[in-house]
PDB file of N, CA and C in Angstrom:
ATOM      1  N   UNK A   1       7.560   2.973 -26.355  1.00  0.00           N
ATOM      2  CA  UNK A   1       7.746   3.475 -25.019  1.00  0.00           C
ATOM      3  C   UNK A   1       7.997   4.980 -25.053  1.00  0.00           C
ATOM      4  N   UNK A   2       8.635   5.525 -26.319  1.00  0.00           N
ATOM      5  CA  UNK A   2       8.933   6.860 -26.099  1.00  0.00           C
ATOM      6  C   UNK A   2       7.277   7.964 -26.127  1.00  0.00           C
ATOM      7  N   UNK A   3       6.210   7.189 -26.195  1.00  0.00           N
ATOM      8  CA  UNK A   3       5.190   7.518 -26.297  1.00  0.00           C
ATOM      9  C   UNK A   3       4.423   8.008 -25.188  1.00  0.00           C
ATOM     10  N   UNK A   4       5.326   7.097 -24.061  1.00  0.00           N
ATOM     11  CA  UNK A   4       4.631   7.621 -22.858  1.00  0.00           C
ATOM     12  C   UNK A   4       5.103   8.676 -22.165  1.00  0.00           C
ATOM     13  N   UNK A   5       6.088   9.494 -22.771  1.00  0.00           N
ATOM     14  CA  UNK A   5       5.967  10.882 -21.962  1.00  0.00           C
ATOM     15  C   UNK A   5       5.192  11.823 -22.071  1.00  0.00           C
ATOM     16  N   UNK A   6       4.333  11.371 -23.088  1.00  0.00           N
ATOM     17  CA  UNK A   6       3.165  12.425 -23.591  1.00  0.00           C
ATOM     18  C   UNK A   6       2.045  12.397 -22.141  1.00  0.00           C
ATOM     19  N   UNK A   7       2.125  11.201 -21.331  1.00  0.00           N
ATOM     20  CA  UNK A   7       1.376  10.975 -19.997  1.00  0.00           C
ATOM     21  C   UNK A   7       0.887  11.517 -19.236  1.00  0.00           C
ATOM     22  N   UNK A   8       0.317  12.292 -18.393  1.00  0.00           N
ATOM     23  CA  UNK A   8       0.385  13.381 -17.349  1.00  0.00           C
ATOM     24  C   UNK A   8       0.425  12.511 -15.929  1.00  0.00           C
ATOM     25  N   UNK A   9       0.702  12.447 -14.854  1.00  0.00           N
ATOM     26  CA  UNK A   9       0.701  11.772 -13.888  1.00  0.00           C
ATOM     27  C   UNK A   9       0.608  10.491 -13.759  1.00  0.00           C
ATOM     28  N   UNK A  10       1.450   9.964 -14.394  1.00  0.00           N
ATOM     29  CA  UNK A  10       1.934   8.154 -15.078  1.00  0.00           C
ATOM     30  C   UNK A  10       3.322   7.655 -13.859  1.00  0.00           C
ATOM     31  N   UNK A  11       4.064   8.452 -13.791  1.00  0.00           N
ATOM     32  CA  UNK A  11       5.216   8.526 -13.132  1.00  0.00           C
ATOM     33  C   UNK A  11       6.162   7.082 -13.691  1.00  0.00           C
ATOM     34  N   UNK A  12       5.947   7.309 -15.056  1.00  0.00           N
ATOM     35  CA  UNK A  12       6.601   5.978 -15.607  1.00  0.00           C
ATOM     36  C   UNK A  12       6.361   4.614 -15.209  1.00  0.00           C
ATOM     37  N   UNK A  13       5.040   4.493 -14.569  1.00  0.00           N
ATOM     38  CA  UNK A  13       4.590   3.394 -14.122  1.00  0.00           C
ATOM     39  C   UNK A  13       3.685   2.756 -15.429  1.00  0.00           C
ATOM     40  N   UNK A  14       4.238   1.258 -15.421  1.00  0.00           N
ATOM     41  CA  UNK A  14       3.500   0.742 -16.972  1.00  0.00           C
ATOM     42  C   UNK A  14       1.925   0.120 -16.464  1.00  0.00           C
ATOM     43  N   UNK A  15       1.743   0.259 -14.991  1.00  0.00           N
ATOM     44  CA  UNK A  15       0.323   0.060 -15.117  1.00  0.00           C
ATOM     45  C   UNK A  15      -0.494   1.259 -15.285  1.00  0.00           C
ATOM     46  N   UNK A  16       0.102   2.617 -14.468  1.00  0.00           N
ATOM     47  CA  UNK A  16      -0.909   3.356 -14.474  1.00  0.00           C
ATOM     48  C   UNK A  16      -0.854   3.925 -16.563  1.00  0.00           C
ATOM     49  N   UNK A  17       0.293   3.598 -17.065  1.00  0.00           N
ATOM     50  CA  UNK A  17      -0.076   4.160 -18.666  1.00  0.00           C
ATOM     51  C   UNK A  17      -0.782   3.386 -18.898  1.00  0.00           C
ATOM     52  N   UNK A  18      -1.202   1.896 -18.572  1.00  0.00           N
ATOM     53  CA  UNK A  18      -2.098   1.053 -19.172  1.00  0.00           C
ATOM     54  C   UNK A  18      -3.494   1.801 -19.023  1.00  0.00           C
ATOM     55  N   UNK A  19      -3.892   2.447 -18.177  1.00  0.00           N
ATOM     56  CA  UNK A  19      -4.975   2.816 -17.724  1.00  0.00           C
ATOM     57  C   UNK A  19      -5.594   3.762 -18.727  1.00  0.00           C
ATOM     58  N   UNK A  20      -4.967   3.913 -19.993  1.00  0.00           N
ATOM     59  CA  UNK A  20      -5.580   4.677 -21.212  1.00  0.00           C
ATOM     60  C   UNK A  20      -6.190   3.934 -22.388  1.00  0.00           C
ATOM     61  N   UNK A  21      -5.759   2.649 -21.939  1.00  0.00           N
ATOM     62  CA  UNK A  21      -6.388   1.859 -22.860  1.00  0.00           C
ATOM     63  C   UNK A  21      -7.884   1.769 -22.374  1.00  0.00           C
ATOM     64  N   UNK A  22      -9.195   1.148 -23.198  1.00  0.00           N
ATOM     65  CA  UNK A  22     -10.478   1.236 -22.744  1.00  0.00           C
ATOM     66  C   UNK A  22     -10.603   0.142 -22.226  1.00  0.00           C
ATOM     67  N   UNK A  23     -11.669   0.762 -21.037  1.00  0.00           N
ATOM     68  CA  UNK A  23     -11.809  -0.623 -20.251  1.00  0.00           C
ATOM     69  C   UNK A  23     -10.731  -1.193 -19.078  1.00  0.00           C
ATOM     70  N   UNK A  24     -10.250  -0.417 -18.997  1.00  0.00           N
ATOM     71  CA  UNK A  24      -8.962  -0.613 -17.513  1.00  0.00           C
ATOM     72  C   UNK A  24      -8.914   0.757 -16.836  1.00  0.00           C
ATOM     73  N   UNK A  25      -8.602   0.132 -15.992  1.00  0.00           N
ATOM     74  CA  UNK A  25      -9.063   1.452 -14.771  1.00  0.00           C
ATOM     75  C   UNK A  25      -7.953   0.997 -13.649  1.00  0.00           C
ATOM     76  N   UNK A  26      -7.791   1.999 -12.824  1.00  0.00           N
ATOM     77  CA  UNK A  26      -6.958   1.750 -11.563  1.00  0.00           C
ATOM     78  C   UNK A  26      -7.695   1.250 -10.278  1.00  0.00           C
ATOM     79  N   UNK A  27      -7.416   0.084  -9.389  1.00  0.00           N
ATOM     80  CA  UNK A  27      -8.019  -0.043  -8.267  1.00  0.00           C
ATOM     81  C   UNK A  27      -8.614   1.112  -7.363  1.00  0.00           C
ATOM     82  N   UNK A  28      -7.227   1.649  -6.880  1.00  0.00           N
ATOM     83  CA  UNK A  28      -7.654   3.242  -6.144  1.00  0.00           C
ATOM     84  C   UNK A  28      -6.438   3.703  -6.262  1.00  0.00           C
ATOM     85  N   UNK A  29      -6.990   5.311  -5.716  1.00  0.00           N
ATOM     86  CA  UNK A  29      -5.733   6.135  -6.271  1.00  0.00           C
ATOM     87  C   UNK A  29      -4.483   5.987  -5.645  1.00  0.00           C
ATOM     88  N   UNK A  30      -4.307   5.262  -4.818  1.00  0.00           N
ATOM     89  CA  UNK A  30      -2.804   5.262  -4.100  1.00  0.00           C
ATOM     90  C   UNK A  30      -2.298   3.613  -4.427  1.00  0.00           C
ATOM     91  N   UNK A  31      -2.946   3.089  -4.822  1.00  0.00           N
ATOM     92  CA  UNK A  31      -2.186   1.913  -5.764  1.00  0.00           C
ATOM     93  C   UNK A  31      -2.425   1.624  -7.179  1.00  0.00           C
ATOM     94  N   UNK A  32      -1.324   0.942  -7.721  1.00  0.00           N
ATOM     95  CA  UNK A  32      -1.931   0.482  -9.275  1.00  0.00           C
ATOM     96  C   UNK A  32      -2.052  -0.843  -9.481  1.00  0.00           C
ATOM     97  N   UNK A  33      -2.979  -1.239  -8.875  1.00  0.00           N
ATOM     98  CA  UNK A  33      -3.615  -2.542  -9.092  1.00  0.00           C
ATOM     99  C   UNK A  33      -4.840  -2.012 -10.582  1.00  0.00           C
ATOM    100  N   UNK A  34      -4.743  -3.057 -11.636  1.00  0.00           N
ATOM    101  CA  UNK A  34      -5.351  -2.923 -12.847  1.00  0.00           C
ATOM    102  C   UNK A  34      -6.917  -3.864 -12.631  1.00  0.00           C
ATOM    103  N   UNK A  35      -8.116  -3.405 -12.863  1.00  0.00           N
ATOM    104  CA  UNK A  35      -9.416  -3.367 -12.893  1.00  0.00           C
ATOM    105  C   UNK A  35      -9.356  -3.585 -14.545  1.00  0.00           C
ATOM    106  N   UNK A  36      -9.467  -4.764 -15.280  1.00  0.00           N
ATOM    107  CA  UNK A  36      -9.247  -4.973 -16.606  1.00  0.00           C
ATOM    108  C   UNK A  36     -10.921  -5.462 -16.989  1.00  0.00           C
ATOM    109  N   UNK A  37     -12.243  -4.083 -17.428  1.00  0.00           N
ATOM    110  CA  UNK A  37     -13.061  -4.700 -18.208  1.00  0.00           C
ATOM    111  C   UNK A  37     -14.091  -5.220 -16.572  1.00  0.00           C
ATOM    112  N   UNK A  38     -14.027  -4.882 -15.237  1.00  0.00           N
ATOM    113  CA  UNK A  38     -14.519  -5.498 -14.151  1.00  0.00           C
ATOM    114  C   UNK A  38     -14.151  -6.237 -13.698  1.00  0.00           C
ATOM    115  N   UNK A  39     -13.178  -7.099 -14.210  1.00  0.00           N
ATOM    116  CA  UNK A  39     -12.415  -8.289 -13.269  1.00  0.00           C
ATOM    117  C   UNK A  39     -11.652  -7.562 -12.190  1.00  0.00           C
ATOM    118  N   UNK A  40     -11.299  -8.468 -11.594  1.00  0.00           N
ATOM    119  CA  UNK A  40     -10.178  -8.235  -9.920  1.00  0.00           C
ATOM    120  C   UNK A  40      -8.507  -8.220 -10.584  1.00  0.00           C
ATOM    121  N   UNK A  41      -8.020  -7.200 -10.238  1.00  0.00           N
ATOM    122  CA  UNK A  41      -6.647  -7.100 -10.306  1.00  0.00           C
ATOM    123  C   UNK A  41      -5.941  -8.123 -10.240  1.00  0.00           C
ATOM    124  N   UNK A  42      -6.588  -9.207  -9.523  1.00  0.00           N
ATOM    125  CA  UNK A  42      -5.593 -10.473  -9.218  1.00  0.00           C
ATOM    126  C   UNK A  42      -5.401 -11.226 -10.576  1.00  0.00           C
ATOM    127  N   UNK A  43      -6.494 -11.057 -11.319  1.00  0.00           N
ATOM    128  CA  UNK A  43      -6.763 -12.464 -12.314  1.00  0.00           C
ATOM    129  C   UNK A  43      -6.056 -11.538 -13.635  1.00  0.00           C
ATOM    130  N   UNK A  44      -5.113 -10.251 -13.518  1.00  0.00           N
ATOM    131  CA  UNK A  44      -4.049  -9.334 -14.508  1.00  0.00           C
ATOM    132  C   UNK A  44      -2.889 -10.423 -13.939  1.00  0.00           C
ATOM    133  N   UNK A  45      -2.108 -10.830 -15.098  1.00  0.00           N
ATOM    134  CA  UNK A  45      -0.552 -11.342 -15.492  1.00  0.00           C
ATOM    135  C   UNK A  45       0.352 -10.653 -16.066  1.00  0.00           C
ATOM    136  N   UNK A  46       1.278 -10.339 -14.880  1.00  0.00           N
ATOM    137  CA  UNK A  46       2.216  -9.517 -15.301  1.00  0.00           C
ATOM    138  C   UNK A  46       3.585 -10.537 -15.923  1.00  0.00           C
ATOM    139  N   UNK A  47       4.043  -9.865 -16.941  1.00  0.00           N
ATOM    140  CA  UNK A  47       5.010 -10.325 -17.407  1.00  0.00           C
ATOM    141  C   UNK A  47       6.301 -10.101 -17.909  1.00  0.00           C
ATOM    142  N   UNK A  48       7.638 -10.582 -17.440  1.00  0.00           N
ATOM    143  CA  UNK A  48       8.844  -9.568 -17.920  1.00  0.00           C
ATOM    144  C   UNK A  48       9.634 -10.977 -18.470  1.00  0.00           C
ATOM    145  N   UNK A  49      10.290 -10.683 -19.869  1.00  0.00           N
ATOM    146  CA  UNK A  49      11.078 -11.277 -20.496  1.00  0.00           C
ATOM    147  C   UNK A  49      10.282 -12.622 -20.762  1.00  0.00           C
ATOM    148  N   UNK A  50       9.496 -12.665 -20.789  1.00  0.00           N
ATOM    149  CA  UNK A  50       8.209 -14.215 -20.655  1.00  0.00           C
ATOM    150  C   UNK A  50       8.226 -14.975 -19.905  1.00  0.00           C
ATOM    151  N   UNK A  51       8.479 -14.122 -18.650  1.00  0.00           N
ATOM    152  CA  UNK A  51       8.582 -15.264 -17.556  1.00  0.00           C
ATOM    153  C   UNK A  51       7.400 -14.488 -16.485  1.00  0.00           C
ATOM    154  N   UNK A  52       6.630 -15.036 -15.050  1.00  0.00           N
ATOM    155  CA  UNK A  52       5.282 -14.231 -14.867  1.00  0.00           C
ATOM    156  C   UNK A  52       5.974 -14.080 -13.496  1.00  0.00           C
ATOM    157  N   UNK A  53       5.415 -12.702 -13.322  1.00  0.00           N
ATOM    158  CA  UNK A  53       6.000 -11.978 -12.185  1.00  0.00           C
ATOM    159  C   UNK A  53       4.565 -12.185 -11.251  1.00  0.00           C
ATOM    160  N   UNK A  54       5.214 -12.089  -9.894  1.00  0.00           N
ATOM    161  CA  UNK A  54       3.777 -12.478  -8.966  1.00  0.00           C
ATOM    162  C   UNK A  54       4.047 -11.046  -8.682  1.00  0.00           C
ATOM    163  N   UNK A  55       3.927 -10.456  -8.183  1.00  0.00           N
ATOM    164  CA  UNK A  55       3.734  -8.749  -7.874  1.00  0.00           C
ATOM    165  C   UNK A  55       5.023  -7.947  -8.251  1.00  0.00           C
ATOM    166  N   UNK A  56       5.095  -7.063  -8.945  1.00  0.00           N
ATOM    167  CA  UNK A  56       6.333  -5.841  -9.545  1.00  0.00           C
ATOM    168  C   UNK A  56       6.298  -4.671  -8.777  1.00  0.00           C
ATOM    169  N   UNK A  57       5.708  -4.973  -7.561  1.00  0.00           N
ATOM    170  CA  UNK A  57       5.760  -3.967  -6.449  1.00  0.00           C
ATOM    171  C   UNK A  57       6.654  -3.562  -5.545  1.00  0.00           C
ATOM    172  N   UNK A  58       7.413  -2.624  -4.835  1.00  0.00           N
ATOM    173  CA  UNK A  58       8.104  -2.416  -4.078  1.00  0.00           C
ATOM    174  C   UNK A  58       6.917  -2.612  -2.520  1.00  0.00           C
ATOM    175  N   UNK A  59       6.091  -1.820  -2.676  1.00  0.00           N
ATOM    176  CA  UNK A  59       5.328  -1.447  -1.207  1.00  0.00           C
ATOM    177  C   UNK A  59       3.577  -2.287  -1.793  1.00  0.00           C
ATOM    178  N   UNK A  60       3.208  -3.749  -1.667  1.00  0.00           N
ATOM    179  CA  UNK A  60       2.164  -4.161  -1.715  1.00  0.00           C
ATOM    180  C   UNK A  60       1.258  -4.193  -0.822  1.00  0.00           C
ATOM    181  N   UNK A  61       1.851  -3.649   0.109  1.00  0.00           N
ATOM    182  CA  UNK A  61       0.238  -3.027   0.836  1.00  0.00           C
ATOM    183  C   UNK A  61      -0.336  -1.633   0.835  1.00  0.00           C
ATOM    184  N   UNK A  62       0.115  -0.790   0.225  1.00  0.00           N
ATOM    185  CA  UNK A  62      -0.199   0.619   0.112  1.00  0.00           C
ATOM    186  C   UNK A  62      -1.332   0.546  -0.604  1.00  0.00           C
ATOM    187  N   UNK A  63      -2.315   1.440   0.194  1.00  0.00           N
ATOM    188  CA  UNK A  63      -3.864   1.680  -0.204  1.00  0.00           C
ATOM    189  C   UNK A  63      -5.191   0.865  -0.377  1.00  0.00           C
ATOM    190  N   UNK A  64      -4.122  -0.613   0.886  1.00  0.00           N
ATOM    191  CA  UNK A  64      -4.959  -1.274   1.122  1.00  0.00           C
ATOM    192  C   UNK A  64      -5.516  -1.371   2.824  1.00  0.00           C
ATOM    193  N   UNK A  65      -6.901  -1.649   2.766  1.00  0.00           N
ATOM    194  CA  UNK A  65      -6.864  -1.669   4.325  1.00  0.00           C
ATOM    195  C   UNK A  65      -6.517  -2.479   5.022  1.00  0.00           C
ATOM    196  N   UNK A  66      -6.366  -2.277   6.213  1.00  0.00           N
ATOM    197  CA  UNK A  66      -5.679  -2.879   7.298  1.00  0.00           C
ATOM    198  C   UNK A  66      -3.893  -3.459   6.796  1.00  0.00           C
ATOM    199  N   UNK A  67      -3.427  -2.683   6.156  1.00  0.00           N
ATOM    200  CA  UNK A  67      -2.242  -3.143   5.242  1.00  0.00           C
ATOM    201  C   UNK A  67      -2.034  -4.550   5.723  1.00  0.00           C
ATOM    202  N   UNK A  68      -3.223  -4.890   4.527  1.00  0.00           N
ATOM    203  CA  UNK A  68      -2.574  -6.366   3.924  1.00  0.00           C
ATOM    204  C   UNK A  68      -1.773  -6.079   2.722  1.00  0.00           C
ATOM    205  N   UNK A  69      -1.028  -6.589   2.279  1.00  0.00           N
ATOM    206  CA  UNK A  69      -0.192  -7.019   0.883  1.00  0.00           C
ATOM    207  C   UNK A  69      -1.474  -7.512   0.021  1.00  0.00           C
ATOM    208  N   UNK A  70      -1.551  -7.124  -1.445  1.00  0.00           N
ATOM    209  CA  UNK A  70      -1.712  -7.410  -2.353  1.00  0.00           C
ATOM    210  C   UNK A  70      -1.209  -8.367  -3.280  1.00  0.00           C
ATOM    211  N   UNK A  71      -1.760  -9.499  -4.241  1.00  0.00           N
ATOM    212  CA  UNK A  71      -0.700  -9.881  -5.079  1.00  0.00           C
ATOM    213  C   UNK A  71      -0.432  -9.334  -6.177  1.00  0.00           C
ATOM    214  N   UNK A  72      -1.126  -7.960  -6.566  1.00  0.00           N
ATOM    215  CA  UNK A  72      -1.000  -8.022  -8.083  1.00  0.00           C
ATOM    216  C   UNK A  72      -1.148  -6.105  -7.809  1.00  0.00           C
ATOM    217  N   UNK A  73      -1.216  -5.651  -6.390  1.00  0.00           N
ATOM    218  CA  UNK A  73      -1.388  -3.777  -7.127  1.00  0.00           C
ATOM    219  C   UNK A  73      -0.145  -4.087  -5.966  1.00  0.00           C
ATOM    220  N   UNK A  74       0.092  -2.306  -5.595  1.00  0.00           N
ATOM    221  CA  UNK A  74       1.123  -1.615  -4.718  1.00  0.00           C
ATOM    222  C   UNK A  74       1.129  -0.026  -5.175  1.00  0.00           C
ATOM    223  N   UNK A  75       2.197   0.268  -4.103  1.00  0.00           N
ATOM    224  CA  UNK A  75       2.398   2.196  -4.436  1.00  0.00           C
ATOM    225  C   UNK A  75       3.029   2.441  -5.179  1.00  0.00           C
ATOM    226  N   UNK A  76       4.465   1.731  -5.155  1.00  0.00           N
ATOM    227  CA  UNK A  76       5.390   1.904  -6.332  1.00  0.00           C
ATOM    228  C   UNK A  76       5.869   0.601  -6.902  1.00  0.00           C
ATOM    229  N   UNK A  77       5.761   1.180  -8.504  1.00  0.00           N
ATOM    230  CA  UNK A  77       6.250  -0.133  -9.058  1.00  0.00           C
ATOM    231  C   UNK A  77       7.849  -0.619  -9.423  1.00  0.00           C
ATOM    232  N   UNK A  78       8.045  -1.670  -9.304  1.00  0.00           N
ATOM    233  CA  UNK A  78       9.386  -1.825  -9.128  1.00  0.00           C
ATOM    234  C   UNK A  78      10.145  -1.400 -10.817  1.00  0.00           C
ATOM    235  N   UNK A  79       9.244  -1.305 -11.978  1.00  0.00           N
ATOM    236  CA  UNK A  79       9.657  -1.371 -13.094  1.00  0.00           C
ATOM    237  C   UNK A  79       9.360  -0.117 -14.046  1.00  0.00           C
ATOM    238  N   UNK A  80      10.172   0.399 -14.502  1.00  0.00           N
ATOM    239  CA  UNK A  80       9.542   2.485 -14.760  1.00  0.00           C
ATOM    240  C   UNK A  80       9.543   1.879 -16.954  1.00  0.00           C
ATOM    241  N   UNK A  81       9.104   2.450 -16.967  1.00  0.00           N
ATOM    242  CA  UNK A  81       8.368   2.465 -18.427  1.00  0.00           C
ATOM    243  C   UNK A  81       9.787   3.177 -19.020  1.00  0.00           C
ATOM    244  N   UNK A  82      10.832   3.832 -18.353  1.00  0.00           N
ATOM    245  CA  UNK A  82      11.782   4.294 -19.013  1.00  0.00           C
ATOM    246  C   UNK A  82      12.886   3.422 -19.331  1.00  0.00           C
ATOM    247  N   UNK A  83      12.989   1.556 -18.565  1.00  0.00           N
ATOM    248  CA  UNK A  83      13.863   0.994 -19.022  1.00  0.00           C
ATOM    249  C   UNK A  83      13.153  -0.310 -19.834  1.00  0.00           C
ATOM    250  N   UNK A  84      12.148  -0.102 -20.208  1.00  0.00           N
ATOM    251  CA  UNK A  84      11.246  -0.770 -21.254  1.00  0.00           C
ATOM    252  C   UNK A  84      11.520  -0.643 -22.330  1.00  0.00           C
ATOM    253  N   UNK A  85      12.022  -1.830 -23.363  1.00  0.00           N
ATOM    254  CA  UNK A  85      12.034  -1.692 -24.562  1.00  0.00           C
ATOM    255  C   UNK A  85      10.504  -1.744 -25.333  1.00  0.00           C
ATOM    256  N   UNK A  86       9.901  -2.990 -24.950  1.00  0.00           N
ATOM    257  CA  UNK A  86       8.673  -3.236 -25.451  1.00  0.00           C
ATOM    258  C   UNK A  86       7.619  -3.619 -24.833  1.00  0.00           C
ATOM    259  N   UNK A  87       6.345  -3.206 -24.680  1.00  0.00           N
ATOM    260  CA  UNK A  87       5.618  -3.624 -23.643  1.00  0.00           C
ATOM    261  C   UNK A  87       4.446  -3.658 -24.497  1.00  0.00           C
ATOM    262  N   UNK A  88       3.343  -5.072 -24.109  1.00  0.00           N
ATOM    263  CA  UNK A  88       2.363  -5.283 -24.851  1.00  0.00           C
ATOM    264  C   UNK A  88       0.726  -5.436 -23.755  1.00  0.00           C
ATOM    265  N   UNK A  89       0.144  -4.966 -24.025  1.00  0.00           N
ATOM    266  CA  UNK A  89      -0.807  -4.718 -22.931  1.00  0.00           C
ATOM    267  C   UNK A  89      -1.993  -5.757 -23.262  1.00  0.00           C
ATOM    268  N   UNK A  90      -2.335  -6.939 -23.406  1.00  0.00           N
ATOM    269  CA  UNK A  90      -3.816  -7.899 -24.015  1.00  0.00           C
ATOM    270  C   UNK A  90      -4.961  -7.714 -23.024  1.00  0.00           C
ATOM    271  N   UNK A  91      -6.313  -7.093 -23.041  1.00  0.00           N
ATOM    272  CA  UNK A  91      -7.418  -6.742 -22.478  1.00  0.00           C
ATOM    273  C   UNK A  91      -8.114  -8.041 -22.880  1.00  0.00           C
ATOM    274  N   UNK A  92      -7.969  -8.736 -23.788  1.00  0.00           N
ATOM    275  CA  UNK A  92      -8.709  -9.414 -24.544  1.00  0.00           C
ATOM    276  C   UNK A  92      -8.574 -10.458 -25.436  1.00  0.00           C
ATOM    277  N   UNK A  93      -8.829 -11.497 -26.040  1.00  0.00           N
ATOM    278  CA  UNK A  93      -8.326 -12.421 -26.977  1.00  0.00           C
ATOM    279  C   UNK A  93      -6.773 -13.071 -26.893  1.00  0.00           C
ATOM    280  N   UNK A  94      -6.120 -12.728 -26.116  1.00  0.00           N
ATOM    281  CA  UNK A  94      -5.097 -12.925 -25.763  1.00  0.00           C
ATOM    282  C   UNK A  94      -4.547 -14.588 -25.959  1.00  0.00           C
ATOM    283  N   UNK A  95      -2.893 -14.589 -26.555  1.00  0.00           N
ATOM    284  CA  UNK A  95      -3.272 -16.554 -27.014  1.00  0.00           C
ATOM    285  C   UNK A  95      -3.169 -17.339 -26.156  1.00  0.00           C
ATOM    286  N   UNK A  96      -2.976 -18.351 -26.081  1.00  0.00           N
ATOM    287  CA  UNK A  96      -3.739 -19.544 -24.539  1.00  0.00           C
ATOM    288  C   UNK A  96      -2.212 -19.541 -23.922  1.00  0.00           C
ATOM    289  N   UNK A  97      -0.842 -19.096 -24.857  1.00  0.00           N
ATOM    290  CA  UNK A  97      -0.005 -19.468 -24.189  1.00  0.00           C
ATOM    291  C   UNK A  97       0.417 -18.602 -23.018  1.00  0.00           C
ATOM    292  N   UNK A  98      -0.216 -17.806 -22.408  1.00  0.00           N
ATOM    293  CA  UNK A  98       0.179 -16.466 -21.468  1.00  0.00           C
ATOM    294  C   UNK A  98      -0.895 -17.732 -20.472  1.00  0.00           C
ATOM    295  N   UNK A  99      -1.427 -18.650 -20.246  1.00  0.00           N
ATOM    296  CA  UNK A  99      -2.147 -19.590 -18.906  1.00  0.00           C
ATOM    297  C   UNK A  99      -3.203 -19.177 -18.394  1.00  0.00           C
ATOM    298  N   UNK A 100      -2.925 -18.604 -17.166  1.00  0.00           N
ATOM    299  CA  UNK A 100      -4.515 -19.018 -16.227  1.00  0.00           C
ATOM    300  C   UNK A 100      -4.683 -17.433 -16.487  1.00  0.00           C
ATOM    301  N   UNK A 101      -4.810 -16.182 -17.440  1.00  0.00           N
ATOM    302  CA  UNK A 101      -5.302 -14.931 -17.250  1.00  0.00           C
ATOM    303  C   UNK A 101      -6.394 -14.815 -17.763  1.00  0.00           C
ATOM    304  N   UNK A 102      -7.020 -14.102 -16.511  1.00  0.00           N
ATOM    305  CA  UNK A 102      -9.263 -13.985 -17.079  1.00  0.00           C
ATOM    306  C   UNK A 102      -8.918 -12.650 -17.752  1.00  0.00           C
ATOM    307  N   UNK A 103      -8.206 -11.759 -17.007  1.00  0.00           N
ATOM    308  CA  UNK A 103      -8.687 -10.373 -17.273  1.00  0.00           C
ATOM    309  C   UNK A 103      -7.747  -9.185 -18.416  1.00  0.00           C
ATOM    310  N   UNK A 104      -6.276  -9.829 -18.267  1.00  0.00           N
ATOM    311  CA  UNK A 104      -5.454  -9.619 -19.144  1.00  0.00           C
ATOM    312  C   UNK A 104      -4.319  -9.962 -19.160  1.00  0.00           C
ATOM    313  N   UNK A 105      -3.537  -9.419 -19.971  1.00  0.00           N
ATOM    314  CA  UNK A 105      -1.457  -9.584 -19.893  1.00  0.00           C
ATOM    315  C   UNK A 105      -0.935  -8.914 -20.069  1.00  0.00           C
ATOM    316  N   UNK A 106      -0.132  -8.228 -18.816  1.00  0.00           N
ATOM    317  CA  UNK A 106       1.049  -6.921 -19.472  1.00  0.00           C
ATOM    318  C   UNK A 106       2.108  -7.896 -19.353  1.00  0.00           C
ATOM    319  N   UNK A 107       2.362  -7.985 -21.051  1.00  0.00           N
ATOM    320  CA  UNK A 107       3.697  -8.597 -21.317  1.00  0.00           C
ATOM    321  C   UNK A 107       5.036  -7.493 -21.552  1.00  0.00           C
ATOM    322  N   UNK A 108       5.699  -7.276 -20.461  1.00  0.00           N
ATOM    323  CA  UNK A 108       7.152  -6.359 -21.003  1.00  0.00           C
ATOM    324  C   UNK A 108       8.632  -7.140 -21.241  1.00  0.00           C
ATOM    325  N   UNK A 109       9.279  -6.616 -22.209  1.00  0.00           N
ATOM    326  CA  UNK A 109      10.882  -7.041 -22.437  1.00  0.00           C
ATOM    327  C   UNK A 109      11.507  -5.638 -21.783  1.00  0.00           C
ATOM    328  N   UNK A 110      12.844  -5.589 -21.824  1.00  0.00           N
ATOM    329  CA  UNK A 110      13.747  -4.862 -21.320  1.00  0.00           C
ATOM    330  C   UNK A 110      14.551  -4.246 -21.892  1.00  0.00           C
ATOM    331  N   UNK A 111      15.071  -3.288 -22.485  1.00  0.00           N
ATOM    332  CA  UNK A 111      15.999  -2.382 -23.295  1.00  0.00           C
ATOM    333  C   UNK A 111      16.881  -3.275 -23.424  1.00  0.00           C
TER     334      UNK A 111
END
């Protein structure tokens, strides 16, 4: 984690640092909903302490139209990369025990 201050406009958000890995991208610029490889943000599993979070958002309708809520982006995230002990990002191959994810798993623990 101490890696990500090297970031430039991350704002300690662990999706938008994900967005350096290849193949993930941000929905649009005023939310961080994760685009993992072309899949839909929805079919990303977020995860804290191994248990699955349905949205880590404060504001889930920001930068969507007609503000609907989102389940899986928002404006700000409820969780800053600065009280992260460990965070594991799977694009891919990921093991069967993380369930129903097409597109990936941000698995985080907590300081």
């Amino acid at each position: 984690v101490e890696e990500t201050r090297r970031f430039p406009a991350t704002f300690y958000d662990p999706a938008r640092l994900s967005t350096a890995f290849a193949g993930v991208v941000n929905d649009n610029d005023q939310a961080n909903g994760l685009v993992v490889r072309g899949n839909s943000p929805n079919s990303l599993i977020w995860r804290l302490e191994g248990l699955d979070i349905v949205n880590p958002n404060h504001t889930s309708n920001a930068g969507t139209f007609s503000d609907r809520p989102t389940r899986n982006g928002g404006g700000v995230n409820i969780l800053s990369a600065q009280m992260l002990g460990t965070s594991h990002f799977y694009t891919g191959a990921f093991p069967a025990s993380y369930g129903n994810a097409l597109s990936g798993v941000l698995d985080m623990r907590l300081r």
